[in-house]
C-alpha atoms as a PDB file:
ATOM      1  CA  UNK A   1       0.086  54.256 -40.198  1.00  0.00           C
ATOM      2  CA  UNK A   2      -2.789  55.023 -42.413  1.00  0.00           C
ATOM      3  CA  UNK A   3      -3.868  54.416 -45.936  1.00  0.00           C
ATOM      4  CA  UNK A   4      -3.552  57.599 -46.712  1.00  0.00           C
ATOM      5  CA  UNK A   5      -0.074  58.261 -45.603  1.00  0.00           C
ATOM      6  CA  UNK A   6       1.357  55.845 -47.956  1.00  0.00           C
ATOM      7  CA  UNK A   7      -1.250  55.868 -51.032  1.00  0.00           C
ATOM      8  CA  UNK A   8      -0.341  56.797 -54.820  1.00  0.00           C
ATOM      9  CA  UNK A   9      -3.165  60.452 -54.903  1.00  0.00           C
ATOM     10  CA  UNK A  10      -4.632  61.406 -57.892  1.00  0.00           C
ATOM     11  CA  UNK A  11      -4.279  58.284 -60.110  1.00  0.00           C
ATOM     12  CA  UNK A  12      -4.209  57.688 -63.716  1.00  0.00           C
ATOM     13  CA  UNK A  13      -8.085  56.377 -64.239  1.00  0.00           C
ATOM     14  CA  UNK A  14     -10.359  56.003 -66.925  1.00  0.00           C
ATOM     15  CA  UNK A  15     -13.977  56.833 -67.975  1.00  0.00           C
ATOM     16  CA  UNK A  16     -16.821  54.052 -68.615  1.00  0.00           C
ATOM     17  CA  UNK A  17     -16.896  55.449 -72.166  1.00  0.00           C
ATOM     18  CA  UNK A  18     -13.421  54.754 -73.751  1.00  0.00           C
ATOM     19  CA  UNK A  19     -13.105  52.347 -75.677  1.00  0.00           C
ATOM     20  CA  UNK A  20     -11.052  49.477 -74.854  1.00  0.00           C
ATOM     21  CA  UNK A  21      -8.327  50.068 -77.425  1.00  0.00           C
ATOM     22  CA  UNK A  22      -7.821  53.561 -75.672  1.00  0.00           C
ATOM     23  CA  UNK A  23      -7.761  51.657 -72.143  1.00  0.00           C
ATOM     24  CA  UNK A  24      -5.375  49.209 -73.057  1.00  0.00           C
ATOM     25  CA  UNK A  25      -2.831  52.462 -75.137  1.00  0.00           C
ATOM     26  CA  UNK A  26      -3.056  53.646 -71.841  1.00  0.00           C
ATOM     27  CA  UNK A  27      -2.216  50.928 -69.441  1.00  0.00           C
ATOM     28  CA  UNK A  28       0.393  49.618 -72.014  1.00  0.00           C
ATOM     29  CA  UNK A  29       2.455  52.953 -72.266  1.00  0.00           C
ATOM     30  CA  UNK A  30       1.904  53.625 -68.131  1.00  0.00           C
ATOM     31  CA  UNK A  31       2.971  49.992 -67.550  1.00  0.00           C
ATOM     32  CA  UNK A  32      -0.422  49.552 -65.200  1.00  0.00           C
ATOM     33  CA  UNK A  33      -1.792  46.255 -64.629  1.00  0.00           C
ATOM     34  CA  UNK A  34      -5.393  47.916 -63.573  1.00  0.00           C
ATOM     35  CA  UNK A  35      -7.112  51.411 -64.048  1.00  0.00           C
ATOM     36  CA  UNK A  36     -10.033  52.392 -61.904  1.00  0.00           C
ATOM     37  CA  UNK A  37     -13.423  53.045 -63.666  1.00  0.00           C
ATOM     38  CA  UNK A  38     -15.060  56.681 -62.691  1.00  0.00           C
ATOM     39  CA  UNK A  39     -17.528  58.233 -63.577  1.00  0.00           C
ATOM     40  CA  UNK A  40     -17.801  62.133 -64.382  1.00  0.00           C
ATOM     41  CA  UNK A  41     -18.270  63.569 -60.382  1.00  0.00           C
ATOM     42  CA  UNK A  42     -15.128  61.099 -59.761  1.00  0.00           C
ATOM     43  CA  UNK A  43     -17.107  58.391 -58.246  1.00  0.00           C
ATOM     44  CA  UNK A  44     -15.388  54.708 -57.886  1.00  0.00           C
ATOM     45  CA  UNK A  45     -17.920  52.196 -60.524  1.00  0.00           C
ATOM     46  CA  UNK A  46     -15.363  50.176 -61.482  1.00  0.00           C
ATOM     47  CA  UNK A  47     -12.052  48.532 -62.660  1.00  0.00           C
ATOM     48  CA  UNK A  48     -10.678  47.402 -65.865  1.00  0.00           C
ATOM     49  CA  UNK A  49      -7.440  45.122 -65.400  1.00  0.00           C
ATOM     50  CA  UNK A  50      -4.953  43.112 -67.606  1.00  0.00           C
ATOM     51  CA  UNK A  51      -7.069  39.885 -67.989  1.00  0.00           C
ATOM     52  CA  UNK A  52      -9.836  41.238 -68.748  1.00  0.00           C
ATOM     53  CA  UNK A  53      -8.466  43.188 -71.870  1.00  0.00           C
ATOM     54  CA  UNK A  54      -6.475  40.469 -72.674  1.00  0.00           C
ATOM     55  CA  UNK A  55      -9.758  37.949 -72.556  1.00  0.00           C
ATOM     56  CA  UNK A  56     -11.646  40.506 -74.910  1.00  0.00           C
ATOM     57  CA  UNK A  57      -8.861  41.176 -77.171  1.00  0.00           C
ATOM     58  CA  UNK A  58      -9.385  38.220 -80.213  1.00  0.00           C
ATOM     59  CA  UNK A  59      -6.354  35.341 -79.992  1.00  0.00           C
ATOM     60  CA  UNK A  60      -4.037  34.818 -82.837  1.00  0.00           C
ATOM     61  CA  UNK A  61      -5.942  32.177 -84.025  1.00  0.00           C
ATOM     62  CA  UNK A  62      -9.303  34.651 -84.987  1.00  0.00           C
ATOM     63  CA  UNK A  63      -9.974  34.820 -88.593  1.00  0.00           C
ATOM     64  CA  UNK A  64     -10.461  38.946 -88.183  1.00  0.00           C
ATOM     65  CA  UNK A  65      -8.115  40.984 -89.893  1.00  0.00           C
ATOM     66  CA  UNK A  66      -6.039  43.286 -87.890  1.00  0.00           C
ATOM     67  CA  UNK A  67      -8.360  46.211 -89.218  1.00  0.00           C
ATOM     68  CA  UNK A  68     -11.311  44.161 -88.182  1.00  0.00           C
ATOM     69  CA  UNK A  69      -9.401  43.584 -84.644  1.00  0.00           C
ATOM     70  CA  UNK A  70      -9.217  47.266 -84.288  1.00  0.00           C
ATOM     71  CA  UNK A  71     -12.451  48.525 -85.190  1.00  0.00           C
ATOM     72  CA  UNK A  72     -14.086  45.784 -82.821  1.00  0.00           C
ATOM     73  CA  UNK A  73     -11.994  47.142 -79.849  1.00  0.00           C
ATOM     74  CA  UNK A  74     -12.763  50.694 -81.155  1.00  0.00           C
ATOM     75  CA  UNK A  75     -16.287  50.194 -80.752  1.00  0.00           C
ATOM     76  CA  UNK A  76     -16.130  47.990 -77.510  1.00  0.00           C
ATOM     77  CA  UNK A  77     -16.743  50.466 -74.171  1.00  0.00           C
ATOM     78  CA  UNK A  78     -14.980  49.712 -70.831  1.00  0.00           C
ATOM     79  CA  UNK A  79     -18.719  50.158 -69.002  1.00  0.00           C
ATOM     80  CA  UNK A  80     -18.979  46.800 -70.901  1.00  0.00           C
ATOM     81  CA  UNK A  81     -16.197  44.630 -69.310  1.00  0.00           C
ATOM     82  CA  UNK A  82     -15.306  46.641 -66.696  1.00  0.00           C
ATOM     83  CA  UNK A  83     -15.462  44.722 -63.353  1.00  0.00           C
ATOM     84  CA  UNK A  84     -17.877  46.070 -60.828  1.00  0.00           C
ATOM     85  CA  UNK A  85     -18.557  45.474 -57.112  1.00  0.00           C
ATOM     86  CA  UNK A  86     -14.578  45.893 -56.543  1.00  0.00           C
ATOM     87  CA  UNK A  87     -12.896  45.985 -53.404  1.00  0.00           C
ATOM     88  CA  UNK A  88     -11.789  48.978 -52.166  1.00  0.00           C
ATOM     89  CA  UNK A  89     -10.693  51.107 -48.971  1.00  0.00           C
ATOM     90  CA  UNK A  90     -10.912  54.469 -47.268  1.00  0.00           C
ATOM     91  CA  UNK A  91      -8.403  56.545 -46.879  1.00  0.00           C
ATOM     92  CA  UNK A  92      -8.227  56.500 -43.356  1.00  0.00           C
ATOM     93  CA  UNK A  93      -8.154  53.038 -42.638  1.00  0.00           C
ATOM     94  CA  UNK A  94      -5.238  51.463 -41.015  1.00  0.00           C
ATOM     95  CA  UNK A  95      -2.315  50.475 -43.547  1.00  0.00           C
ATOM     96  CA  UNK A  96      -2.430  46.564 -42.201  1.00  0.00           C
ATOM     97  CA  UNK A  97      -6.076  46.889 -42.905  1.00  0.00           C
ATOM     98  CA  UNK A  98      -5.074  47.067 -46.391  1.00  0.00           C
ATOM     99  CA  UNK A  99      -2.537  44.942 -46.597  1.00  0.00           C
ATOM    100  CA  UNK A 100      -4.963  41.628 -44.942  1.00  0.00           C
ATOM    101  CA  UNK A 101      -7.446  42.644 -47.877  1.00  0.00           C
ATOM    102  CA  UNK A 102      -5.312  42.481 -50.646  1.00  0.00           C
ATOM    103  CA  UNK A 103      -3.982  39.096 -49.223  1.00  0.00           C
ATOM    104  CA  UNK A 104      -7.106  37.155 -48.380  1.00  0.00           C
ATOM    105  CA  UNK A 105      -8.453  38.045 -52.206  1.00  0.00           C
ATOM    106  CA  UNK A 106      -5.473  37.995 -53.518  1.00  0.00           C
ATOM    107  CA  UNK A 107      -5.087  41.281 -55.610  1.00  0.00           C
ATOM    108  CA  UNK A 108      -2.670  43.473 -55.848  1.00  0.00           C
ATOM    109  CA  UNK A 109      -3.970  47.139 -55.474  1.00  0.00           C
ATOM    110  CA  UNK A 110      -6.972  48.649 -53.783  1.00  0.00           C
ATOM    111  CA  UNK A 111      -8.373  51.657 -55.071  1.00  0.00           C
ATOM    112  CA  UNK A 112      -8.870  54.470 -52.001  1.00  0.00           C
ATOM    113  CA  UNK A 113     -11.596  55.885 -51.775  1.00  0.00           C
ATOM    114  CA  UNK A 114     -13.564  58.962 -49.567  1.00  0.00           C
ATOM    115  CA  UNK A 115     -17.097  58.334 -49.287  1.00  0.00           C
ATOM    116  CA  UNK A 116     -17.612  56.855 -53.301  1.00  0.00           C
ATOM    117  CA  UNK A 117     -15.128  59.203 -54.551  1.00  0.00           C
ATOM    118  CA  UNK A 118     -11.565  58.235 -55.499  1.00  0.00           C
ATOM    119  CA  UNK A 119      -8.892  59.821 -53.942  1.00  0.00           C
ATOM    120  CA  UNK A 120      -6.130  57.441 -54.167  1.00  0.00           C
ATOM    121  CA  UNK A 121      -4.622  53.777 -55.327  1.00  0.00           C
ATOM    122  CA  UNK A 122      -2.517  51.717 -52.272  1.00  0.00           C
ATOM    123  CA  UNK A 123      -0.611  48.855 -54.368  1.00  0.00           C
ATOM    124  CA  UNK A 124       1.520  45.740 -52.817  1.00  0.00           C
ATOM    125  CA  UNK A 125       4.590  47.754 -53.516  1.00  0.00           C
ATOM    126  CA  UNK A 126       3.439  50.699 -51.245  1.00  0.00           C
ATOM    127  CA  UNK A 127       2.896  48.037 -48.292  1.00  0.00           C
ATOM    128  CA  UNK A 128       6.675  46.713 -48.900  1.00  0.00           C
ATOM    129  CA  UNK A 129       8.071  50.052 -48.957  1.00  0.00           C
ATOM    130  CA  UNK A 130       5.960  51.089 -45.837  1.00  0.00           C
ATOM    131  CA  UNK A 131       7.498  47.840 -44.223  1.00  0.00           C
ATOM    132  CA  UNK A 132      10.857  48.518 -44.754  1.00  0.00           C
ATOM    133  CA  UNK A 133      10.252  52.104 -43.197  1.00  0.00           C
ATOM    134  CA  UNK A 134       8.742  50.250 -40.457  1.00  0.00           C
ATOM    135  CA  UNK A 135      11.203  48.121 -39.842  1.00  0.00           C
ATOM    136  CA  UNK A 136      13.989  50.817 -40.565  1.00  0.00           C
ATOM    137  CA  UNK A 137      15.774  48.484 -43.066  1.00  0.00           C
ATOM    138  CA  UNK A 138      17.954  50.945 -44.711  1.00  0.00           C
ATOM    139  CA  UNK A 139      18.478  52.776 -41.457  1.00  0.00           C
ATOM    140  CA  UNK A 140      22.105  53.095 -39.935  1.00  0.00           C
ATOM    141  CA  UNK A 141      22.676  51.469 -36.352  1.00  0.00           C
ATOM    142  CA  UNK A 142      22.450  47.615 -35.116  1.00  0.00           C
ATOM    143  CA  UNK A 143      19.918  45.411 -35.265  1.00  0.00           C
ATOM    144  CA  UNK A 144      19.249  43.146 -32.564  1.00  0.00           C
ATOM    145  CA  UNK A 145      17.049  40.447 -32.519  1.00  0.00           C
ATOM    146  CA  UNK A 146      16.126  38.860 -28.682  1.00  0.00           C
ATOM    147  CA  UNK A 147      13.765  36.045 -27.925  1.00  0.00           C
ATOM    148  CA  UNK A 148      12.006  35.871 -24.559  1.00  0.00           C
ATOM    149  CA  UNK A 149       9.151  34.039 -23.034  1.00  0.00           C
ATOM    150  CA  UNK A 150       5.874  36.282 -23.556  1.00  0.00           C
ATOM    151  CA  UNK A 151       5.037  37.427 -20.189  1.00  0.00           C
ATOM    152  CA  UNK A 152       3.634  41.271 -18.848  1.00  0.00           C
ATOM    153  CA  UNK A 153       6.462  43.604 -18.503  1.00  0.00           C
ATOM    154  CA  UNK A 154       9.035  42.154 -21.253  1.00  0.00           C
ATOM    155  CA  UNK A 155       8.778  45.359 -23.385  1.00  0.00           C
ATOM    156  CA  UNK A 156       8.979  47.830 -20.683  1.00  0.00           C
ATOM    157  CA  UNK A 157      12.335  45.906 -18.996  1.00  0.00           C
ATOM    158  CA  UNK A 158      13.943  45.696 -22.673  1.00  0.00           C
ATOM    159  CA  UNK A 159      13.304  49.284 -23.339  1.00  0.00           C
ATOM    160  CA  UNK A 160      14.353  50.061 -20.347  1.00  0.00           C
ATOM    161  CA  UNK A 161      17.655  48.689 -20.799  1.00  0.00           C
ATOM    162  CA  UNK A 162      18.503  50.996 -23.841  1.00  0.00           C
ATOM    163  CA  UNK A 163      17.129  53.918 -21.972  1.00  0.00           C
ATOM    164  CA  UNK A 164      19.385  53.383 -18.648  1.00  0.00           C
ATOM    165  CA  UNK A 165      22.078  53.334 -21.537  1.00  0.00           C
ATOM    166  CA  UNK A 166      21.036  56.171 -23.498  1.00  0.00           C
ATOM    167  CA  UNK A 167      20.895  54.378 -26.802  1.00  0.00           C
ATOM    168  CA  UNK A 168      18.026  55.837 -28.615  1.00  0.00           C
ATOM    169  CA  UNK A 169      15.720  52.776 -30.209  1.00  0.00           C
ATOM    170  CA  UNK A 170      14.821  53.496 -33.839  1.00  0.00           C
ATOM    171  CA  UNK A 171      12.519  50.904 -34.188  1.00  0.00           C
ATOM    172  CA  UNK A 172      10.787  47.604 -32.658  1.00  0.00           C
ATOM    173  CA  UNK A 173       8.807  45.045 -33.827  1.00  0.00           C
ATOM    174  CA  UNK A 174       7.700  41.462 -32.674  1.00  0.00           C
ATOM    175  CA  UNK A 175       6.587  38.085 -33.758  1.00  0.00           C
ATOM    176  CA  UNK A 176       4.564  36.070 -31.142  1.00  0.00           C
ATOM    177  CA  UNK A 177       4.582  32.357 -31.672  1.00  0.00           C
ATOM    178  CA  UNK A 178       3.866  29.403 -29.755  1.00  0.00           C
ATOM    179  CA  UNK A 179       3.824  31.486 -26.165  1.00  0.00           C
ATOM    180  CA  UNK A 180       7.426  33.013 -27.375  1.00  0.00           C
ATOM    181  CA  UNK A 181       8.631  36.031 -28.178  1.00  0.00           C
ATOM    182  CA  UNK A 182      10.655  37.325 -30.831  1.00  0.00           C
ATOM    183  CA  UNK A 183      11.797  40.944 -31.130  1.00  0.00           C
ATOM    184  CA  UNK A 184      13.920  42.995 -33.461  1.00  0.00           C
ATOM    185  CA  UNK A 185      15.103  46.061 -32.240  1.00  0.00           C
ATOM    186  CA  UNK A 186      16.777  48.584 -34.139  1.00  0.00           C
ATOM    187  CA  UNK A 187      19.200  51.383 -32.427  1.00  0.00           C
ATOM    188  CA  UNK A 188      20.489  54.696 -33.699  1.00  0.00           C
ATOM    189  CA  UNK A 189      24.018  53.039 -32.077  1.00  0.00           C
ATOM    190  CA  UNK A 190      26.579  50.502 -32.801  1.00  0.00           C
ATOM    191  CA  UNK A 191      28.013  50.722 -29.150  1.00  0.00           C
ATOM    192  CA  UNK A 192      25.963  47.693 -27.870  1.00  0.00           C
ATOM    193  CA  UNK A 193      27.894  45.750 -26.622  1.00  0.00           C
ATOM    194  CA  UNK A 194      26.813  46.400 -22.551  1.00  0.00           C
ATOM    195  CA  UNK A 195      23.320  46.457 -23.886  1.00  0.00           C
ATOM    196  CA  UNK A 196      24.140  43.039 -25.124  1.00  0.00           C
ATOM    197  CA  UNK A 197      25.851  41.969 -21.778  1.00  0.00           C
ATOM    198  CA  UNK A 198      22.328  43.301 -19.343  1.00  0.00           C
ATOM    199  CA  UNK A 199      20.281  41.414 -21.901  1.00  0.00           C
ATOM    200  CA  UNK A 200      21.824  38.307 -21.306  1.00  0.00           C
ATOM    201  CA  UNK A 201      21.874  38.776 -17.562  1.00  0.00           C
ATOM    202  CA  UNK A 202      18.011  39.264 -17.659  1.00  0.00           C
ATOM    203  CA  UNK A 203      17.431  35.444 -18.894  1.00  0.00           C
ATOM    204  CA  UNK A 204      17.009  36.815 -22.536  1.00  0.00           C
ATOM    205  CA  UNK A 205      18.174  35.141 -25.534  1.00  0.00           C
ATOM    206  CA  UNK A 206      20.055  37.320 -28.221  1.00  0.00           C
ATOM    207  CA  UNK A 207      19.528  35.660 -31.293  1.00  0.00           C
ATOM    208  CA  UNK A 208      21.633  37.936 -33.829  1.00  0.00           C
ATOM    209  CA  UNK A 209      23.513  41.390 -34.019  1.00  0.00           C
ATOM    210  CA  UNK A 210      23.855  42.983 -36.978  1.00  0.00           C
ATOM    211  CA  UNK A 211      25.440  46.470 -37.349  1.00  0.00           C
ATOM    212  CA  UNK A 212      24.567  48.470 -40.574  1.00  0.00           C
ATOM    213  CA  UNK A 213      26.699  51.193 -42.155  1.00  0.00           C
END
């Protein structure tokens, strides 16, 4: 699955010369926590995000007026607290890809990007929704979850199994840990129940079955 597939396209963004009081109207009434920062050809130069409006807005403590408060953040441009030298990812790059980059610098969206234009936004939320697709969450059938020792050939004999049965797998993932294997395999069927019995006869451990409606 690619970045693409699952990004937000054409999002809101504004230009290095608003002010930050229009910046902040805008991510306030869109409920954004960051904006991109492009330029007039649509090139990526920066972001603007909820800390740093809220660390050039004055505190309540500031002897300025609220007049005062609004003509300085009139007059202040995002080009001058935008963040530069962002992180960001191309559009066809794998959806995982995303997901590691966000997690080892901790941020929540990427902007997307072809060549140094923007063409798209890929947040946290789009990676949980494309997980639940992936893992076919909300998907009728039975999910069954079997643990086996991770050896060549385990996939192809489990498969194999639902095939000789003609129950059509929706979905399959795995977790290897510690030379074991976990999978989770989700079928179109709730008539498992000889599935269930081969399984067991192979030396494989079914950990769970759970049938959703």
């Amino acid at each position: 699955m690619y970045v693409h597939q699952r990004m937000t396209r054409r999002p809101v963004t504004v230009s290095p010369d608003y002010s930050v009081s229009k910046a902040y109207q805008m991510m306030t009434e869109g409920r954004y926590s960051q904006l991109p920062v492009v330029d007039s050809d649509n090139k990526l130069i920066g972001l603007i995000t909820e800390k740093l409006l809220a660390e050039v807005n004055p505190s309540s403590a500031t002897s300025l007026s609220v007049y005062e408060i609004n003509y300085l953040l009139s007059k202040t441009k995002v080009k001058d607290i935008m963040k530069t030298g962002i992180f960001s990812i191309n559009k066809d790059a794998l959806l995982e890809d995303a997901a590691l980059v966000m997690k080892e610098n901790r941020i929540s969206s990427l902007p997307v990007v072809e060549g140094n234009y923007l063409v798209g936004i890929i947040t946290r939320t789009d990676i949980f929704r494309a997980f639940i697709d992936i893992m076919g969450v909300k998907s009728k059938g039975t999910r069954i979850a079997v643990s086996a020792d991770d050896r060549t050939g385990v996939f192809a004999e489990i498969t194999q199994i639902f095939a000789s049965l003609n129950i059509d797998i929706r979905n399959i993932s795995n977790i290897n840990e510690n030379g074991k294997l976990e999978m989770v395999i989700k079928v179109r069927s709730f008539d498992v129940d000889k599935a269930i019995e081969q399984l067991i006869e192979k030396g494989y451990t079914v950990e769970s079955v759970k049938k959703i409606n």
